[in-house]
C-alpha atoms as a PDB file:
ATOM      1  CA  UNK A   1       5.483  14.411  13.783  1.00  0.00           C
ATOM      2  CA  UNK A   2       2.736  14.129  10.894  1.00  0.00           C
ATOM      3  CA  UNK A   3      -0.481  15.974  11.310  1.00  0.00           C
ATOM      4  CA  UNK A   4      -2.785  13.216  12.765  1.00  0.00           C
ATOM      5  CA  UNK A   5      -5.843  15.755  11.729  1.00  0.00           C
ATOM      6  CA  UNK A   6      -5.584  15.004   8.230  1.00  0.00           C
ATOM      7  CA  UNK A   7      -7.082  12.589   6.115  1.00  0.00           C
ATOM      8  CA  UNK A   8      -4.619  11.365   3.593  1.00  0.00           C
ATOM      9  CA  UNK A   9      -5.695   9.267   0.307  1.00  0.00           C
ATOM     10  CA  UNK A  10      -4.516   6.493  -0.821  1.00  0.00           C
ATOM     11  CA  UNK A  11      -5.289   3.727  -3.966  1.00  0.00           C
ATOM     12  CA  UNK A  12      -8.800   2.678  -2.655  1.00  0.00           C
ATOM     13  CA  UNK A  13      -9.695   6.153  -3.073  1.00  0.00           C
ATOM     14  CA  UNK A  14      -7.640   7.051  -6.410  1.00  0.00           C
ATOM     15  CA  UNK A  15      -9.618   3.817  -7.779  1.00  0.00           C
ATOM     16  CA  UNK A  16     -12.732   4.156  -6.049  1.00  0.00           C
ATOM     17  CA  UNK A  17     -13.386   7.860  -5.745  1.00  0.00           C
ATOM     18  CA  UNK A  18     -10.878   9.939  -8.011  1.00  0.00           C
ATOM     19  CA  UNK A  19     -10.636   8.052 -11.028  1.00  0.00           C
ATOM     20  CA  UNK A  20     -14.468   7.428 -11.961  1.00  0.00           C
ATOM     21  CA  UNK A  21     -14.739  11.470 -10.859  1.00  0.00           C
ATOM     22  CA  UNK A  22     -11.894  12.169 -13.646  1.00  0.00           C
ATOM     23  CA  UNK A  23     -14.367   9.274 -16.175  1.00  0.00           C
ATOM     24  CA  UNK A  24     -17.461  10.756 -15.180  1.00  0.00           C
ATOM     25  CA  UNK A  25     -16.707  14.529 -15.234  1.00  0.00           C
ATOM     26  CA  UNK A  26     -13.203  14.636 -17.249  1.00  0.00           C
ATOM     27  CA  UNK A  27     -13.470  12.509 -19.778  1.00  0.00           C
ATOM     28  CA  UNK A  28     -12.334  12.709 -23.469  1.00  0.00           C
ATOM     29  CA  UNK A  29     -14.037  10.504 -26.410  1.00  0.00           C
ATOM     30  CA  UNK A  30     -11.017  11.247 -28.329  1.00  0.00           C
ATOM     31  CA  UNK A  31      -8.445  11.371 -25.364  1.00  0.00           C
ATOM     32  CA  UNK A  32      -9.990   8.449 -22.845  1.00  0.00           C
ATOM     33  CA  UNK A  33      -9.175   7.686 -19.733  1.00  0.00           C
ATOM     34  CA  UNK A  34      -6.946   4.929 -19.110  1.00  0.00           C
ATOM     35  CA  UNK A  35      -8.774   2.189 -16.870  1.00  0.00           C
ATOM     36  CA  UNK A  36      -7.437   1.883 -13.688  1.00  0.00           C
ATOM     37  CA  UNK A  37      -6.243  -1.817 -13.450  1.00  0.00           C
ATOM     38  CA  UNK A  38      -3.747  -0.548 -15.944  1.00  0.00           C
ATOM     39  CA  UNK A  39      -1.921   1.594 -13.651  1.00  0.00           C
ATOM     40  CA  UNK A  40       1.271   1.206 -12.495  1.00  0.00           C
ATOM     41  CA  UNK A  41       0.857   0.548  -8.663  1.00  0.00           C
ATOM     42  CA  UNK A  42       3.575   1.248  -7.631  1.00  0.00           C
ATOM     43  CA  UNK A  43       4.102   4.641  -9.242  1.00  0.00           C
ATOM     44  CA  UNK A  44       1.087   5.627  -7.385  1.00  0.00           C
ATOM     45  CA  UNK A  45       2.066   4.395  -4.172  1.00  0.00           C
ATOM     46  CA  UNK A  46       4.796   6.609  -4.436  1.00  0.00           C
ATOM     47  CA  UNK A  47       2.661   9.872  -5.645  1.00  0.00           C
ATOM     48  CA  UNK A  48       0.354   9.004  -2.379  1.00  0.00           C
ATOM     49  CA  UNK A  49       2.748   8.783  -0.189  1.00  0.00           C
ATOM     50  CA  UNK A  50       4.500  11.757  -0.476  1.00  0.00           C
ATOM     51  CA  UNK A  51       2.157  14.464   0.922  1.00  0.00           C
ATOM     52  CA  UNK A  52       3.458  11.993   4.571  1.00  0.00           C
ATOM     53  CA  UNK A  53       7.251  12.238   3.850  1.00  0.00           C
ATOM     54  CA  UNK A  54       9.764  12.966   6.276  1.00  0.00           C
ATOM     55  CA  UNK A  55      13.243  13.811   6.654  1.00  0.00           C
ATOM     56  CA  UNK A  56      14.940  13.206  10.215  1.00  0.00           C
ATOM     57  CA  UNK A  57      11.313  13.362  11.910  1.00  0.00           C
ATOM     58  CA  UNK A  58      10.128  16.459  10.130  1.00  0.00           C
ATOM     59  CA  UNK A  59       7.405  16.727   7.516  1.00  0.00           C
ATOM     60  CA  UNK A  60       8.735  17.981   4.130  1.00  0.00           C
ATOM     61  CA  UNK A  61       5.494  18.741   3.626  1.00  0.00           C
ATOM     62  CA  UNK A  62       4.230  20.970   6.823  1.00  0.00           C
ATOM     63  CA  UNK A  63       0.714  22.099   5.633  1.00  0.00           C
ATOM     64  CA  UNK A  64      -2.100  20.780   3.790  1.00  0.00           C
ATOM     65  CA  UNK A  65      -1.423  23.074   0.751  1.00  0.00           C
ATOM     66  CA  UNK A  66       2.075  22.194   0.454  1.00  0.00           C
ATOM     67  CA  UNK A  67       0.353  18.420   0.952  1.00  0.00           C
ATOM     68  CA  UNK A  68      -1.924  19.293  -2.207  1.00  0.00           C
ATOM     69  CA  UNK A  69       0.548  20.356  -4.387  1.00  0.00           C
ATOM     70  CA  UNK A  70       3.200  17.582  -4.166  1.00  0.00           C
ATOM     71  CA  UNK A  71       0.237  15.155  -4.670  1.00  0.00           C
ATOM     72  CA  UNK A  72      -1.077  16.914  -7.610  1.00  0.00           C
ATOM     73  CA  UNK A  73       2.492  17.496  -9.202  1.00  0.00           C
ATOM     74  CA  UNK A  74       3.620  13.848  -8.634  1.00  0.00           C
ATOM     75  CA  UNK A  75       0.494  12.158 -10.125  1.00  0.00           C
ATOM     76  CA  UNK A  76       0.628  14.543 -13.866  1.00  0.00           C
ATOM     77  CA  UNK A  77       4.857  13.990 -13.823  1.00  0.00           C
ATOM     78  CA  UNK A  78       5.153  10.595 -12.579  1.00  0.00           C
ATOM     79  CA  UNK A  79       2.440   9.061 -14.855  1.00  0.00           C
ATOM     80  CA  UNK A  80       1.261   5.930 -13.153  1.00  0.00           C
ATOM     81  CA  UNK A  81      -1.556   5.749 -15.262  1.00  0.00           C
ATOM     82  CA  UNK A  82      -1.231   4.883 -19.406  1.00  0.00           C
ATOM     83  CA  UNK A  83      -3.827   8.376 -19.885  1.00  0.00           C
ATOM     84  CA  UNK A  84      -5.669  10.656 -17.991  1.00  0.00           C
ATOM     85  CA  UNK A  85      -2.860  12.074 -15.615  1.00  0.00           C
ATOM     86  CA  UNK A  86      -3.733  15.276 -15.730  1.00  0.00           C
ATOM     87  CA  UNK A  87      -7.565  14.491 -15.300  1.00  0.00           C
ATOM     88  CA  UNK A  88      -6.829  12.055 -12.227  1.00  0.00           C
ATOM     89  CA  UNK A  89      -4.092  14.555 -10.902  1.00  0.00           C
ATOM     90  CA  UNK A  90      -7.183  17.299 -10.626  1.00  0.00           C
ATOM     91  CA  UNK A  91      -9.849  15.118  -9.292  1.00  0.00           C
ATOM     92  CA  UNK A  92      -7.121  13.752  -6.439  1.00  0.00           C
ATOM     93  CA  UNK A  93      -6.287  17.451  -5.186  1.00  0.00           C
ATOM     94  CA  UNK A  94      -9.884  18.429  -5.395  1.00  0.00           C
ATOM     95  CA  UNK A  95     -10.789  15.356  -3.484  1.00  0.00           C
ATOM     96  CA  UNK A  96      -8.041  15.445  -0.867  1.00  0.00           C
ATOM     97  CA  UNK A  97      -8.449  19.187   0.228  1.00  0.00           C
ATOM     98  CA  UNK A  98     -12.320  18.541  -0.222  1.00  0.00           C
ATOM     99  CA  UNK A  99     -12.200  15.559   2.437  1.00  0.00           C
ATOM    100  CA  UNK A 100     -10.353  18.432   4.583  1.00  0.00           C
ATOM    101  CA  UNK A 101     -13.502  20.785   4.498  1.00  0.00           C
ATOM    102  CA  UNK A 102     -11.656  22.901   1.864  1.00  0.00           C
ATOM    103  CA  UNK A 103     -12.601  23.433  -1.769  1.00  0.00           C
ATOM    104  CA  UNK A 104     -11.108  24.524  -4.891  1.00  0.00           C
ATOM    105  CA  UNK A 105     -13.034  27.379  -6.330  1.00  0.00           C
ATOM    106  CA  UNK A 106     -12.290  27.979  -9.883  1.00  0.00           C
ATOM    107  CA  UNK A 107     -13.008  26.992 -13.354  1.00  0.00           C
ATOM    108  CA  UNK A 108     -12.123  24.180 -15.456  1.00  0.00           C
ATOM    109  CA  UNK A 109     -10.067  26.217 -17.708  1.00  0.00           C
ATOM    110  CA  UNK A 110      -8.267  27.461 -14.447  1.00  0.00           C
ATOM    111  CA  UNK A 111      -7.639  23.478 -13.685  1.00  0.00           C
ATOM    112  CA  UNK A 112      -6.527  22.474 -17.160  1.00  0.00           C
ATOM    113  CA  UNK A 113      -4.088  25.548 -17.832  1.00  0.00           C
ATOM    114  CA  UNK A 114      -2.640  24.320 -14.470  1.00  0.00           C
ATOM    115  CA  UNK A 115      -2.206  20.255 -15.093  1.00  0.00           C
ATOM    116  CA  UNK A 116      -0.699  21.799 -18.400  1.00  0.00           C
ATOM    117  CA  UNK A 117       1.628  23.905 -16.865  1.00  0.00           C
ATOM    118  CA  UNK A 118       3.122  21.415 -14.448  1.00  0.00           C
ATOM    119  CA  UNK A 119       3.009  18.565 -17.149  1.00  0.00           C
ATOM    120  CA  UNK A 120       5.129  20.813 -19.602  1.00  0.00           C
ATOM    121  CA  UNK A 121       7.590  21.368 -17.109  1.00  0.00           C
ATOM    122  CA  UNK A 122      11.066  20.257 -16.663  1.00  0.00           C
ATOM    123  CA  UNK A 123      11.561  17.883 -13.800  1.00  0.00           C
ATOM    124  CA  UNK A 124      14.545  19.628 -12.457  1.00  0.00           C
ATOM    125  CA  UNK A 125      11.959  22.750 -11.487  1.00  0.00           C
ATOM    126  CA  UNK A 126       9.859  20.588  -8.996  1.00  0.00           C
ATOM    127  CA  UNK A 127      10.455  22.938  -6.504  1.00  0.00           C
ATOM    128  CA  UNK A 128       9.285  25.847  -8.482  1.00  0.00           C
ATOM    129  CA  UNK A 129       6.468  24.209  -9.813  1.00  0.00           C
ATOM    130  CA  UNK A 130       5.521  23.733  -6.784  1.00  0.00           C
ATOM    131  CA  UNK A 131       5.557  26.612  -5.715  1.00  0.00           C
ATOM    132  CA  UNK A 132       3.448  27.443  -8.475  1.00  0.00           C
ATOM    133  CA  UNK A 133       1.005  25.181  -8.032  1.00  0.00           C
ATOM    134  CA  UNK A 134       0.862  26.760  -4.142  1.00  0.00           C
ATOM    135  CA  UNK A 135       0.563  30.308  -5.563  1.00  0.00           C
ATOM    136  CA  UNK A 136      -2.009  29.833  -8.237  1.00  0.00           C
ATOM    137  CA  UNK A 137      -4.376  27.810  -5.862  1.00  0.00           C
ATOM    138  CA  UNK A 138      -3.913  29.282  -2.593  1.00  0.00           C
ATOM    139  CA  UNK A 139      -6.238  32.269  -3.361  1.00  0.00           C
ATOM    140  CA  UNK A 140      -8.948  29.702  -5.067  1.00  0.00           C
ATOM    141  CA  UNK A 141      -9.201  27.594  -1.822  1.00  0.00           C
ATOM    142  CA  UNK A 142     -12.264  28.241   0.973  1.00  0.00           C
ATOM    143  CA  UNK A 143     -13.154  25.821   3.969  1.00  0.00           C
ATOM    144  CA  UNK A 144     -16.057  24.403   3.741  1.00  0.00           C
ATOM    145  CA  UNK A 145     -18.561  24.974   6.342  1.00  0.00           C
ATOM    146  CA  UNK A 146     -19.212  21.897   8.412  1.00  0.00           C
ATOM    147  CA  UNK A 147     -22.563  20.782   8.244  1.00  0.00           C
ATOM    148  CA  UNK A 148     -23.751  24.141   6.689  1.00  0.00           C
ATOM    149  CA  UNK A 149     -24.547  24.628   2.903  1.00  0.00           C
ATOM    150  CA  UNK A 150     -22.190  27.804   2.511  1.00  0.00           C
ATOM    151  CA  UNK A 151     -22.114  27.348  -1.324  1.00  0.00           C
ATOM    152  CA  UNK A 152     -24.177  26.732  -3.908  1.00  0.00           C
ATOM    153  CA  UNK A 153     -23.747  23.780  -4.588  1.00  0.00           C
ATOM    154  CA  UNK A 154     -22.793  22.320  -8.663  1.00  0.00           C
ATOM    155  CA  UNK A 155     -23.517  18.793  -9.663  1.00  0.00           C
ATOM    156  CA  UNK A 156     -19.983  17.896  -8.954  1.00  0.00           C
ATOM    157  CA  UNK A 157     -20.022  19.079  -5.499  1.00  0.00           C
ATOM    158  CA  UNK A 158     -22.642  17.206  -4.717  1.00  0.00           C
ATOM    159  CA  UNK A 159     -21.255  14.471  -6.107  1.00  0.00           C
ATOM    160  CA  UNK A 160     -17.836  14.958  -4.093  1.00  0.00           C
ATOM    161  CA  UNK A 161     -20.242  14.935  -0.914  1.00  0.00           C
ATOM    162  CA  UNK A 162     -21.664  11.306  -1.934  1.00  0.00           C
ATOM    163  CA  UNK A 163     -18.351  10.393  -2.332  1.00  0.00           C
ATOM    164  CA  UNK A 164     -17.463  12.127   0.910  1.00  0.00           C
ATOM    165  CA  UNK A 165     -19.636   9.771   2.763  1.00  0.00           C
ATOM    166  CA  UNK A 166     -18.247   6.570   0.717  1.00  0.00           C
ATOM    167  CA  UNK A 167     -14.843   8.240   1.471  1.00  0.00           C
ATOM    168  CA  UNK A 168     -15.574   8.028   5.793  1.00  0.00           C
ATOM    169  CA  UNK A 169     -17.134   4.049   4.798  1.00  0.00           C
ATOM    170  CA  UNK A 170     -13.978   3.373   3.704  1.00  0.00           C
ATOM    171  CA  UNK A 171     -11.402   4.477   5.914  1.00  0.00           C
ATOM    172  CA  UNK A 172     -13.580   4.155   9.010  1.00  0.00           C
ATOM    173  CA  UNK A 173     -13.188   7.830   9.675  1.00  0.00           C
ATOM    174  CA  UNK A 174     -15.966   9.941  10.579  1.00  0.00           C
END
């Protein structure tokens, strides 16, 4: 049965939350960022629905970092969006565990060398890319205190916590 304690995203969010985070924080002048009308729908559909697979009743994706990581691999290899895949890819993981009171602590560096990593890969290594993606973030992600300031927090974060509140607006979730 799929964990009713999650909040899951979905193309509201990529268009109205994740994709003007990847513009306003991510973007290139020489490498833009796709607009998001341009993307192929149903592509991302599929990326966004696969952190809620099942096969015969089970989740194929049991945990929320497991969750993470087939959303953030599916979104740089399946390439519903003309550019910015990579960009997108990061703000969507960062967003999703961050709407779970967790947070990604690490550099951008850290977040590029992985969306290269998983982009360069062959598509018959999902499953070790994956597991990749689980064992270089794993150690990088903290829960966020609720309703406490545990972190200092960056422009960005803040940011995420505006869009936080957008985020519970939309879905109706509080």
């Amino acid at each position: 049965m799929p964990n009713l304690d999650l909040y899951y995203l979905n193309k509201n969010h990529i268009e109205r939350i994740c994709h003007p985070l990847a513009v306003t924080f991510l973007n290139k002048i020489n490498d833009p960022i796709s607009i998001f009308s341009a993307a192929d729908m149903k592509k991302l559909d599929a990326c966004l629905n696969l952190p809620r697979a099942t096969f015969n009743g089970r989740e194929m994706y049991s945990d929320l970092i497991s969750k993470a990581a087939i959303l953030y691999y599916a979104i740089i290899k399946n390439h519903c969006f003309l550019n910015g895949n990579k960009r997108i890819a990061t703000t969507s993981l960062i967003v999703f565990l961050f709407i779970n009171n967790y947070w990604l602590e690490v550099g951008q560096n850290f977040l590029y060398d992985l969306a290269l990593a998983v982009a360069q890969s062959e598509g018959k290594r999902m499953d070790e890319v994956k597991k990749l993606i689980i064992d270089k973030i794993t150690p990088h992600i903290i829960f966020l205190k609720v309703g406490g300031k545990s972190r200092k927090h960056s422009g960005f974060l803040f940011h995420l916590g505006n869009l936080k509140h957008n985020f519970k607006e939309l879905t109706g979730k509080k």
